[in-house]
Protein backbone atom coordinates (compact mmCIF):
# COMPACT_ATOMS: atom_id res chain seq x y z
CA UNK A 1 -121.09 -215.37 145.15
CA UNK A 2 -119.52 -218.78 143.72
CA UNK A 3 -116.99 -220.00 145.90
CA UNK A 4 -114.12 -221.38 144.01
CA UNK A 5 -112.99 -224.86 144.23
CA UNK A 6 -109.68 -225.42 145.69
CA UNK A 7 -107.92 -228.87 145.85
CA UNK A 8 -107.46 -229.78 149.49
CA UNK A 9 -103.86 -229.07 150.17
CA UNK A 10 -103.44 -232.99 151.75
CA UNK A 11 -103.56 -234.36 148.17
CA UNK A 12 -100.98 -233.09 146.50
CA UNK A 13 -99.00 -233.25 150.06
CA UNK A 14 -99.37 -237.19 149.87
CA UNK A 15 -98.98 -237.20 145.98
CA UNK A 16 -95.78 -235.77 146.18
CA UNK A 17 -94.82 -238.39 149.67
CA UNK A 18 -96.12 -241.26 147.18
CA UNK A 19 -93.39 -240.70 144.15
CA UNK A 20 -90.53 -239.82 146.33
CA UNK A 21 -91.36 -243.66 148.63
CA UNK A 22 -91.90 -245.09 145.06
CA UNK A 23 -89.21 -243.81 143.32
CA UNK A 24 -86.70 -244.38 146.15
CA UNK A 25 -87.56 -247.86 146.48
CA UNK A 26 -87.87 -248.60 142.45
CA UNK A 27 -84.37 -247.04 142.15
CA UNK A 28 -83.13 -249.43 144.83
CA UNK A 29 -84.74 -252.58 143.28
CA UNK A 30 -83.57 -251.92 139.86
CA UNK A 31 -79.98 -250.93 141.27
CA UNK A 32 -80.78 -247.53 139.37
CA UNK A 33 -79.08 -246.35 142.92
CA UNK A 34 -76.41 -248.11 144.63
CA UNK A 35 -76.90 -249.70 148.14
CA UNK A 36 -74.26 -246.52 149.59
CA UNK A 37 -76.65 -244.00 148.34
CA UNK A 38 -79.84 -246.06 149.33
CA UNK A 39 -78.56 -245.74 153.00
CA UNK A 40 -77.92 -242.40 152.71
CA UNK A 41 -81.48 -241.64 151.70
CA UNK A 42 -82.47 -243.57 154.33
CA UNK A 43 -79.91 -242.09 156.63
CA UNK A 44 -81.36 -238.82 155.27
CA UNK A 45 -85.21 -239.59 156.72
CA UNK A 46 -83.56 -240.34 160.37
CA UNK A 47 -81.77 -237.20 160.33
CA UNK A 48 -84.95 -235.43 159.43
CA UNK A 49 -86.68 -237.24 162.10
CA UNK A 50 -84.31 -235.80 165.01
CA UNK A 51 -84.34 -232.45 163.59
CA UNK A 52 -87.90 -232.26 163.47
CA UNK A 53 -87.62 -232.98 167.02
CA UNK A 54 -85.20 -230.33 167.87
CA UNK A 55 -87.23 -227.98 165.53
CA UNK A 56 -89.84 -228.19 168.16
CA UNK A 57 -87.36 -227.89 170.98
CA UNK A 58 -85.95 -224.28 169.46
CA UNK A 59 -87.47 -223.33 166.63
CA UNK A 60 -91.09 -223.19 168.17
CA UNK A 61 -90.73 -223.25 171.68
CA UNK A 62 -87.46 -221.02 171.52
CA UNK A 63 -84.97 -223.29 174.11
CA UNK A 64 -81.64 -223.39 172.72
CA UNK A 65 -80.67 -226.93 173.41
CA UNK A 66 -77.36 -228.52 172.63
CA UNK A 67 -77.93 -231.48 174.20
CA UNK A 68 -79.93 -233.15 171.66
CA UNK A 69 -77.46 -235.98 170.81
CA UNK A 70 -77.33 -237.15 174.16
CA UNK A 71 -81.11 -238.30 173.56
CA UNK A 72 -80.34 -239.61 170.11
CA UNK A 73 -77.60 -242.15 171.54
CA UNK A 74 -80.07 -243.00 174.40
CA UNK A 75 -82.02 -243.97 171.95
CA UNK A 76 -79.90 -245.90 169.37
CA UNK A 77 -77.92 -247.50 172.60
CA UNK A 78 -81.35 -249.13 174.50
CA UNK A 79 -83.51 -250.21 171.10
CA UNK A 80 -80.25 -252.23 170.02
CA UNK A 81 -79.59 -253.79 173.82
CA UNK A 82 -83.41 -254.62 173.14
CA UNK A 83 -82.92 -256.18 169.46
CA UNK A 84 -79.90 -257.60 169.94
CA UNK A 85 -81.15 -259.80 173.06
CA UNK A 86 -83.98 -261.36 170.75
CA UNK A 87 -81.38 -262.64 168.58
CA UNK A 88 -79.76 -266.42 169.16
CA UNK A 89 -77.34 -265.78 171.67
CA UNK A 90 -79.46 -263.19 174.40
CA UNK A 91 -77.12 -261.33 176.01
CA UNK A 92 -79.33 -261.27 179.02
CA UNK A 93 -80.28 -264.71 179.41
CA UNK A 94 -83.40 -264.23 177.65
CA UNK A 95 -84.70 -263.31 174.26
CA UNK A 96 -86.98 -260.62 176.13
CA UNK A 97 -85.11 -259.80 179.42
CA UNK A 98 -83.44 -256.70 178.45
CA UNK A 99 -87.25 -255.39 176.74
CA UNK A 100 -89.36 -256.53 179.77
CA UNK A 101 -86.66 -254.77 182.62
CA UNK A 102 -86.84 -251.20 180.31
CA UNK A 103 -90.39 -251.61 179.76
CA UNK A 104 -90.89 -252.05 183.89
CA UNK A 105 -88.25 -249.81 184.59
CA UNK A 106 -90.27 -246.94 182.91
CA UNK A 107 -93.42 -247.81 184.26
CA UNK A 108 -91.55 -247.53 187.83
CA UNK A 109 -90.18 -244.34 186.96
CA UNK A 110 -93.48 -242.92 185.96
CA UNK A 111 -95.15 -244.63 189.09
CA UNK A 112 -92.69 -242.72 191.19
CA UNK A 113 -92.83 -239.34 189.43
CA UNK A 114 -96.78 -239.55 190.08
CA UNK A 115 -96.45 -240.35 193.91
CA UNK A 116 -94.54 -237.47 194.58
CA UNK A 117 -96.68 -235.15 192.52
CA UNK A 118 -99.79 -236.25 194.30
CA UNK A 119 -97.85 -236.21 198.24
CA UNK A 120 -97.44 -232.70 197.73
CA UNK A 121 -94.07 -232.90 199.49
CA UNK A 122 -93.58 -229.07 199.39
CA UNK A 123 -97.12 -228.15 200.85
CA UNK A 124 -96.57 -231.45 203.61
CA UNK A 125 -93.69 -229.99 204.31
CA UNK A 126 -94.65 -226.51 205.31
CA UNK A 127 -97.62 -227.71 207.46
CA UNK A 128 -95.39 -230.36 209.66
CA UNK A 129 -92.71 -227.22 210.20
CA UNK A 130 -96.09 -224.98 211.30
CA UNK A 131 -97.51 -227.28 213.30
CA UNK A 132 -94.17 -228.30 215.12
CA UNK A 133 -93.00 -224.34 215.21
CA UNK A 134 -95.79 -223.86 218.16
CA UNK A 135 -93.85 -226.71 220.17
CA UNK A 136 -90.40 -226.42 219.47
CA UNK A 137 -87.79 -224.34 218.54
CA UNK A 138 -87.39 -223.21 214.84
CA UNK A 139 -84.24 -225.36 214.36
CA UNK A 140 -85.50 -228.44 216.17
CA UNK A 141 -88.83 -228.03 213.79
CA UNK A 142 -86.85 -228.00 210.40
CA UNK A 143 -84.34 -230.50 211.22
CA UNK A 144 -87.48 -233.28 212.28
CA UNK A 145 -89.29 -231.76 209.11
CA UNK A 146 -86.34 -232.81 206.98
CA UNK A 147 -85.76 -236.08 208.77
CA UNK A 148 -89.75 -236.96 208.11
CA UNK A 149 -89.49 -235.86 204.24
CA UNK A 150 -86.90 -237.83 203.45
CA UNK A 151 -88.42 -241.07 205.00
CA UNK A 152 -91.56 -239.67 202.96
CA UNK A 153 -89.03 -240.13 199.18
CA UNK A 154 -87.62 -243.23 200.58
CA UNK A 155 -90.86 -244.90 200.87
CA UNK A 156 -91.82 -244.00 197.74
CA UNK A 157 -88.37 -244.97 196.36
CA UNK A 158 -88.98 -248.46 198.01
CA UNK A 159 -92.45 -248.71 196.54
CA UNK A 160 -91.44 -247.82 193.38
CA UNK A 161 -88.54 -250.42 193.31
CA UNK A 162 -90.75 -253.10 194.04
CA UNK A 163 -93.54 -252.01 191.89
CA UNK A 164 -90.67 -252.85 189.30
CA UNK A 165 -90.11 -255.97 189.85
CA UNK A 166 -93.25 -256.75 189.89
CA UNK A 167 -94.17 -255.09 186.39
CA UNK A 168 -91.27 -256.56 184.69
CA UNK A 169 -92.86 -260.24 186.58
CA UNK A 170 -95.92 -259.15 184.35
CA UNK A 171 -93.84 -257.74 181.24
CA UNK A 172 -91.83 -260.92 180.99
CA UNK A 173 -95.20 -263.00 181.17
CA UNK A 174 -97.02 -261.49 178.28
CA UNK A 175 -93.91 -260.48 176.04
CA UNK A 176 -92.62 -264.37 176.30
CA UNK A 177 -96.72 -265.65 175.42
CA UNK A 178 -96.63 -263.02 172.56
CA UNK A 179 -93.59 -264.06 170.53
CA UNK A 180 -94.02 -267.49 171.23
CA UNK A 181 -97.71 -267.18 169.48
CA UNK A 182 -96.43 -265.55 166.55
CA UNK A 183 -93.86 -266.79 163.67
CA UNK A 184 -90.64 -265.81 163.79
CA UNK A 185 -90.53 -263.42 161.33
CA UNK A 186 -93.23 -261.50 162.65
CA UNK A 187 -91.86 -261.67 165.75
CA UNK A 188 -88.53 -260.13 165.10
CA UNK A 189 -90.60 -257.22 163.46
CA UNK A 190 -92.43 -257.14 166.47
CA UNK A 191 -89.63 -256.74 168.77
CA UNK A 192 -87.65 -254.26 166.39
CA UNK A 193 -90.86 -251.82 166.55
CA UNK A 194 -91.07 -252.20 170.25
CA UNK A 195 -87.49 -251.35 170.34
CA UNK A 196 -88.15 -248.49 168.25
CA UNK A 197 -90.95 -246.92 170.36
CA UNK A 198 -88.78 -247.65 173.99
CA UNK A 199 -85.96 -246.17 172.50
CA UNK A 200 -88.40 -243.00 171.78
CA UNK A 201 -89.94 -243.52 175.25
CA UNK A 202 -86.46 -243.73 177.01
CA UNK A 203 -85.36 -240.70 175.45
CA UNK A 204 -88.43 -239.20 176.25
CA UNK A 205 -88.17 -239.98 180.10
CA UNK A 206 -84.92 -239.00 180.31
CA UNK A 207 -85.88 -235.46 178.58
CA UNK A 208 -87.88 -235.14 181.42
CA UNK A 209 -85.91 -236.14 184.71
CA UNK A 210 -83.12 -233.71 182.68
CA UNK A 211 -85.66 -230.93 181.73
CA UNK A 212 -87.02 -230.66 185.13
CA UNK A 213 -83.70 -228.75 186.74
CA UNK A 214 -82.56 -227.04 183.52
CA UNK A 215 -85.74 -225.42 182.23
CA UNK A 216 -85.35 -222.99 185.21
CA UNK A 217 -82.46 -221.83 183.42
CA UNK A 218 -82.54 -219.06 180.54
CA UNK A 219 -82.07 -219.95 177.18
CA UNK A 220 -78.16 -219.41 176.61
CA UNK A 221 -77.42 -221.11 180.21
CA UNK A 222 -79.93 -224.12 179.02
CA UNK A 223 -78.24 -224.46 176.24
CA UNK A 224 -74.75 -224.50 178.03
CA UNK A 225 -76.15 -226.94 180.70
CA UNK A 226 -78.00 -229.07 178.22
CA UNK A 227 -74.17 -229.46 176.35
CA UNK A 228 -72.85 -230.86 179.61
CA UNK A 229 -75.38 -233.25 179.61
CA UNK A 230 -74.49 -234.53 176.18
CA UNK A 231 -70.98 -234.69 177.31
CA UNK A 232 -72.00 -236.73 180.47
CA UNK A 233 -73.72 -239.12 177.92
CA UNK A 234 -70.85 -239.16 176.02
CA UNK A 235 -68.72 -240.38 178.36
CA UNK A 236 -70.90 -242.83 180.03
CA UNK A 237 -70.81 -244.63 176.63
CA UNK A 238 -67.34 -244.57 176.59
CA UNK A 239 -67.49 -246.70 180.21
CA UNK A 240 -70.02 -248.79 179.21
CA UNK A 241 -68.42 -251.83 178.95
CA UNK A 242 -68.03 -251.77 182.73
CA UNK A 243 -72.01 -252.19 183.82
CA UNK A 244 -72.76 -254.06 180.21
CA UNK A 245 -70.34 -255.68 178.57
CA UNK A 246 -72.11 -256.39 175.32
CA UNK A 247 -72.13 -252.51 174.59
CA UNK A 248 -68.44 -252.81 174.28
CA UNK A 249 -67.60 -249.01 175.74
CA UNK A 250 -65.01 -247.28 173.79
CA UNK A 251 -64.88 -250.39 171.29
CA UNK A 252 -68.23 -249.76 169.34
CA UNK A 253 -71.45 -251.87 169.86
CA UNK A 254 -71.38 -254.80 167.55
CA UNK A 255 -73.80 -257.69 165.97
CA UNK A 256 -76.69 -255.48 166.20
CA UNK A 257 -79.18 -256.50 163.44
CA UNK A 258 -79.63 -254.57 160.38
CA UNK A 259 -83.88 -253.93 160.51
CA UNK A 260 -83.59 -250.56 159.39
CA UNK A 261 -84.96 -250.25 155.88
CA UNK A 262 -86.53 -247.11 153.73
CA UNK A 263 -90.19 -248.84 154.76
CA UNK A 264 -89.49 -248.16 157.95
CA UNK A 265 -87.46 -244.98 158.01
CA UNK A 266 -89.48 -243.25 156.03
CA UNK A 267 -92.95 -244.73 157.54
CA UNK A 268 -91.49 -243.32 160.51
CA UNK A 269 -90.60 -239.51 159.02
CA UNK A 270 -94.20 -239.88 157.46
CA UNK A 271 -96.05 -240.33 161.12
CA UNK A 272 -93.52 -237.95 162.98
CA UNK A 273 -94.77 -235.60 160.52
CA UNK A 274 -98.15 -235.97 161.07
CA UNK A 275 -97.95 -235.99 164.82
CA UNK A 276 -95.82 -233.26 164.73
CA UNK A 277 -98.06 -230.76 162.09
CA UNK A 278 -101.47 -231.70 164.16
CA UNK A 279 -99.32 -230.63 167.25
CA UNK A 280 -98.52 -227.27 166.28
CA UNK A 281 -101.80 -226.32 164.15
CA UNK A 282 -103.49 -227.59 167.98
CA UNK A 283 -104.70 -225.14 170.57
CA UNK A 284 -101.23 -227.11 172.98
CA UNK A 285 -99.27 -225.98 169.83
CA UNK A 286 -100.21 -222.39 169.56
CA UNK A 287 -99.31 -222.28 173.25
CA UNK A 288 -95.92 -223.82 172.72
CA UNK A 289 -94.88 -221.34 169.82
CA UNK A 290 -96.44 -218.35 172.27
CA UNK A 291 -93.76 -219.19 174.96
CA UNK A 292 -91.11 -218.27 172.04
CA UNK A 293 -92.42 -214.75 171.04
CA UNK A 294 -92.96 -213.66 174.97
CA UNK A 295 -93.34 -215.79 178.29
CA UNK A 296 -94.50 -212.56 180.10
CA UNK A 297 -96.97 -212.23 177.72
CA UNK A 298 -97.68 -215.89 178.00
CA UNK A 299 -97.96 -216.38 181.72
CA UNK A 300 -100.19 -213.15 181.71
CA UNK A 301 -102.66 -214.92 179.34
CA UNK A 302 -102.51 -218.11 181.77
CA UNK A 303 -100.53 -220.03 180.24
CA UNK A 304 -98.37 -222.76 182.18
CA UNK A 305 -94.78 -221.76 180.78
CA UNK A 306 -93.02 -224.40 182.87
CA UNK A 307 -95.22 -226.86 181.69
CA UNK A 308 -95.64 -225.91 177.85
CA UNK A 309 -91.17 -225.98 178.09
CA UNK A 310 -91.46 -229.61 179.20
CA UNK A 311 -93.84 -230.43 177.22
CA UNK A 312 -91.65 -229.55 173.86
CA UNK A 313 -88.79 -230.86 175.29
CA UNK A 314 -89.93 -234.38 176.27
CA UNK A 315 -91.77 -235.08 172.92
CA UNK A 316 -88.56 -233.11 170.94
CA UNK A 317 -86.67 -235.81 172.96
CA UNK A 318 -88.74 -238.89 171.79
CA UNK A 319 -88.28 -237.88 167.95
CA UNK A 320 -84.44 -237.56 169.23
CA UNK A 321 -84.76 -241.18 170.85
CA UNK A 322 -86.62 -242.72 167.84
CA UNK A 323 -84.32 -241.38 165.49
CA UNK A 324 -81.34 -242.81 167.29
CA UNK A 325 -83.12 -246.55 167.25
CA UNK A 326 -83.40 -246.29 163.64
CA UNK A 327 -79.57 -245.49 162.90
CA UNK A 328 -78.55 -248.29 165.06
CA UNK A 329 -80.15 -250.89 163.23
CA UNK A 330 -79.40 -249.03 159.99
CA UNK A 331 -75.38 -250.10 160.00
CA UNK A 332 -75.81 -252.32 162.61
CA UNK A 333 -72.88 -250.86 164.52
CA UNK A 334 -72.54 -247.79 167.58
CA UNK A 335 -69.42 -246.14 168.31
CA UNK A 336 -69.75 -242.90 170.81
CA UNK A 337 -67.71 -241.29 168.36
CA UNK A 338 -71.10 -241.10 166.37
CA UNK A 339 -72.83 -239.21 169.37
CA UNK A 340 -70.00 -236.32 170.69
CA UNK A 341 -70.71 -232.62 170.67
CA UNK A 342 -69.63 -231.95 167.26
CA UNK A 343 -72.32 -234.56 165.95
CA UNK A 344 -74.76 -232.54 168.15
CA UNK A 345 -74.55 -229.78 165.85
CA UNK A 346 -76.17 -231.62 162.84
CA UNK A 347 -79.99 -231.14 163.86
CA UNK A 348 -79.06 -227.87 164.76
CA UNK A 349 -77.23 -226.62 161.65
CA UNK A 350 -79.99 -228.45 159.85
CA UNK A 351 -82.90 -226.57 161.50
CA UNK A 352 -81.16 -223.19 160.93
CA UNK A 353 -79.87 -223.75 157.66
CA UNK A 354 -84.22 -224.90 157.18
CA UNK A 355 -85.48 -222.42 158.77
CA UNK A 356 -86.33 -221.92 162.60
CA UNK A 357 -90.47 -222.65 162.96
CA UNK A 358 -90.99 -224.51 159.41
CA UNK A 359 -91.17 -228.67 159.29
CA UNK A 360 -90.53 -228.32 155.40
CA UNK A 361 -87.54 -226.17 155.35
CA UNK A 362 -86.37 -228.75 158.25
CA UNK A 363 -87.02 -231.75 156.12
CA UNK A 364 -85.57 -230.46 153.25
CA UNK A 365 -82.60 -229.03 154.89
CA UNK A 366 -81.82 -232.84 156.56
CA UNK A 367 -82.10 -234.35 153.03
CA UNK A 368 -80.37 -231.70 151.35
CA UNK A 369 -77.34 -231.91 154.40
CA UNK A 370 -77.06 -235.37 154.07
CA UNK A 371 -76.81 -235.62 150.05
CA UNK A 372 -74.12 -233.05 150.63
CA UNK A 373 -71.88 -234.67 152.85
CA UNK A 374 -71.82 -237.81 151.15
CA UNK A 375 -71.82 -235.85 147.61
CA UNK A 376 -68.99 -234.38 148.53
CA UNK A 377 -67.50 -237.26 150.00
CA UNK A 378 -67.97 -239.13 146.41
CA UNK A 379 -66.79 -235.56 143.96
CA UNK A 380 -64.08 -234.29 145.94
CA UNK A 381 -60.59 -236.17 144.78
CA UNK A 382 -58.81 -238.89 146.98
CA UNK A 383 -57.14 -237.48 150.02
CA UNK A 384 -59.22 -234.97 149.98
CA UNK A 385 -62.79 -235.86 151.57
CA UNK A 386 -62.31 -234.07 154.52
CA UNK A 387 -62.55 -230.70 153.07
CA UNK A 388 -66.32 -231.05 152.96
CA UNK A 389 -66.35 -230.13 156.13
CA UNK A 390 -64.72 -226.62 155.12
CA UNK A 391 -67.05 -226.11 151.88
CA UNK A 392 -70.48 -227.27 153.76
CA UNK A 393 -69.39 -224.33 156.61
CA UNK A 394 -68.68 -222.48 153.75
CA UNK A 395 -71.94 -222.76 151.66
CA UNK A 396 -74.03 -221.98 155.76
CA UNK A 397 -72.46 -218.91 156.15
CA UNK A 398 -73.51 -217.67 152.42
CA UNK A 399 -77.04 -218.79 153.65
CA UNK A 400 -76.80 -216.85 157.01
CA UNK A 401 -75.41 -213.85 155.28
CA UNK A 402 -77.81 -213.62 152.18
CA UNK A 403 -81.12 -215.21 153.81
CA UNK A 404 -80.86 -215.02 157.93
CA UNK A 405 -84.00 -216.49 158.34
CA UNK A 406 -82.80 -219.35 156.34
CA UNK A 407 -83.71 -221.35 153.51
CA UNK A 408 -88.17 -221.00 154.24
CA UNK A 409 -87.94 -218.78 156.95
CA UNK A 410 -91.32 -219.88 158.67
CA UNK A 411 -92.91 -220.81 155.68
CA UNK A 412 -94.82 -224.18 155.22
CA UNK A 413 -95.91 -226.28 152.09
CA UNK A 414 -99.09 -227.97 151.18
CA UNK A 415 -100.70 -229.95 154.09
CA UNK A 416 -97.83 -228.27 156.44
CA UNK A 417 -99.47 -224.60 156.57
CA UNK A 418 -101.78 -223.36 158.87
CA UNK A 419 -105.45 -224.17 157.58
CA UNK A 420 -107.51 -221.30 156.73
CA UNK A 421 -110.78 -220.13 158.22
CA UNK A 422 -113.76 -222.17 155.99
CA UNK A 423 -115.35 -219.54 153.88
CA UNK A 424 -118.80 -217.83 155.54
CA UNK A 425 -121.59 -215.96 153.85
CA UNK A 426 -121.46 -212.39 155.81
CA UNK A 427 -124.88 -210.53 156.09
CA UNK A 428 -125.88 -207.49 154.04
CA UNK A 429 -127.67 -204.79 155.80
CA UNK A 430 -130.71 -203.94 153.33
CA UNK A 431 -129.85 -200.25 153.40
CA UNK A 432 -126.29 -200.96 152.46
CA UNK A 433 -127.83 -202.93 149.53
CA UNK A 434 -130.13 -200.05 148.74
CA UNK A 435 -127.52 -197.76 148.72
CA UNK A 436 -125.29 -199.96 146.29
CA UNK A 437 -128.66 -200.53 144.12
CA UNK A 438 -128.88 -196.37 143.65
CA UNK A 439 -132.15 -196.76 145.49
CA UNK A 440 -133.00 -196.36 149.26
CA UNK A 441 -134.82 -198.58 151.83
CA UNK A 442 -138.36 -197.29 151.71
CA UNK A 443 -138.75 -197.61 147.64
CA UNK A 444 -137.66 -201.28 148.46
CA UNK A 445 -140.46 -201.95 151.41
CA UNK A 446 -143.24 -200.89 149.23
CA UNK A 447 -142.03 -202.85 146.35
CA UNK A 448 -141.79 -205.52 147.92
């Protein structure tokens, strides 16, 4: 039998990615578009961006989170401390002090996090109160087991300080030889993609620490705790001023360069994409989405539930934390008014109006969200412009009630779906050809 030819589905995948880059960025060099709409495109891909990360978060691994903002503002908050100390006027002291202290800072974290998973401070524990139960009383055994544990973490809290300072000694080294070997221009490009990526790595690190008490929880008290944590972040911002007083606290965050542009916002959408399709088509992925139709089942099979939860919700919070770097530099201005609860609602109104479990529907629904609000912003008449947040509500609920599982359910398109088994030749027993042939086996053998 002649196997067909099919086109493979990646072509007309990055076909249709080619005219909507080309197009968007003809219309915007021609003026076909105006500048307001051209940041609303872009605006568009970094909305897409966090949702995607949230879709991974909910929609695969089944958390309800609410708390996905807070990540989003730790990310557009530290990439613009990092960008706007490379400018003339470091608020810092030096073009790459705040980059090389975040970049050490992590690295400490990390260090720290790894000494206390390889101590074993729960197992240590046990055996000092066993071995000192035999010599003193009970009480007297978990009061010095307590005392010697906690000297235990502070050590390794000491360690890890000073293995700080000493990796931002080394950061600031290399990161002042680098820029100074490299134009300027470069350089700034340099330092806005590192910005970028510590923004994503922040967020990511701070998924973590956050995830490691509230995944215990179930998925309606996760999402309740994970709220409080975007309210804690939203007040901290509010404060800011008081620890650094370029962020400007309640104020809004000015001078931050304007890098953002549809190159990088959509190069961006275009790699989280990737990343996140090769993720979920992987054996890790399949064991992320299983943790959403049963964790019974799951941990029966052997599957590390804890671990496949943190998992989604570290790398859901690095999309969250590069998304946020990208609208900082996009208007070059923060205000926490930009990161509350009710913003926190946008990825997830986005996913569910998408569909829960499908990266197109959630890329589409960002795009189509965002050309909505600002649509309506531009159509409805003067004084009015606030009731688009009445008809957008509105226009959800007909969704909801007409299609619940939302716009593609769990669909995919093109390169997105799950790729299919390759095609095999499967073998023929001869009698089962004999009998399709009229004949039977033995006629066959002496034929032949």
């Amino acid at each position: 039998m002649k196997k067909r030819f099919s086109l493979p589905t990646w072509i007309p995948t990055l076909l249709v990615a080619a005219v909507i880059y080309f197009v968007v960025r003809y219309a915007n060099q021609t003026e076909a578009i105006t500048h307001y709409w051209y940041q609303v495109i872009e605006f568009a891909a970094i909305l897409a961006i966090s949702a995607l990360g949230l879709n991974l978060i909910y929609g695969f691994n089944g958390q309800f989170s609410l708390g996905h903002v807070g990540f989003y503002a730790i990310g557009a908050y530290s990439s613009a401390l990092i960008t706007k100390d490379f400018g003339r006027k470091p608020w810092s002291g030096d073009p790459v002090g705040a980059l090389s202290w975040m970049m050490a800072a992590q690295l400490g974290i990390l260090l720290v996090l790894v000494a206390f998973r390889v101590s074993h401070l729960g197992e240590l524990r046990r055996r000092m109160r066993t071995g000192l139960s035999g010599w003193l009383k009970p009480h007297e055994a978990s009061m010095i087991t307590t005392v010697l544990t906690l000297v235990v973490s502070a050590a390794i809290f000491v360690a890890g300080y000073y293995a700080t300072i000493g990796l931002h000694w080394m950061a600031y080294r290399l990161l002042t030889a680098l820029f100074a070997a490299v134009p300027e221009n470069v350089g700034t490009g340099l330092n806005f993609f590192l910005a970028i990526v510590n923004g994503g790595t922040i967020a990511a690190l701070a998924s973590y620490l956050v995830g490691l008490p509230l995944l215990r929880l179930g998925s309606d008290y996760f999402g309740i705790a994970t709220l409080g944590f975007a309210v804690m972040v939203y007040t901290a911002l509010q404060n800011s001023d008081t620890v650094i007083s370029t962020m400007k606290g309640a104020r809004g965050m000015v001078g931050i360069p304007p890098l953002t542009t549809w190159n990088w916002a959509f190069g961006a959408l275009v790699i989280g994409t990737i990343v996140m399709r090769n993720l979920i088509r992987s054996s890790h992925g399949r064991a992320i989405i299983s943790v959403r139709e049963d964790e019974i089942a799951a941990r029966t099979m052997g599957i590390d539930v804890a671990q496949q939860k943190a998992v989604a919700f570290t790398i859901g919070g690095f999309y969250a934390g590069v998304a946020g770097a990208l609208f900082a530099h996009l208007y070059g201005f923060l205000h926490p008014s930009s990161f509350n609860f009710i913003k926190g609602f946008d990825p997830l109104i986005i996913i569910v109006f998408g569909g829960l479990g499908s990266m197109t529907g959630t890329i589409v629904a960002a795009v189509g969200y965002a050309l909505l609000l600002e649509g309506l912003r531009v159509l409805l008449p003067q004084g009015f412009e606030d009731w688009r947040f009445v008809i957008y509500p509105l226009l959800l609920l007909a969704v909801m009630l007409l299609r619940q599982e939302g716009l593609l359910g769990t669909k995919e398109w093109g390169w997105l779906r799950a790729p299919l088994p390759p095609e095999r030749e499967i073998p023929v027993p001869q009698r089962a050809l004999a009998a399709q042939n009229g004949g039977n086996v033995d006629e066959e053998a002496q034929h032949g």
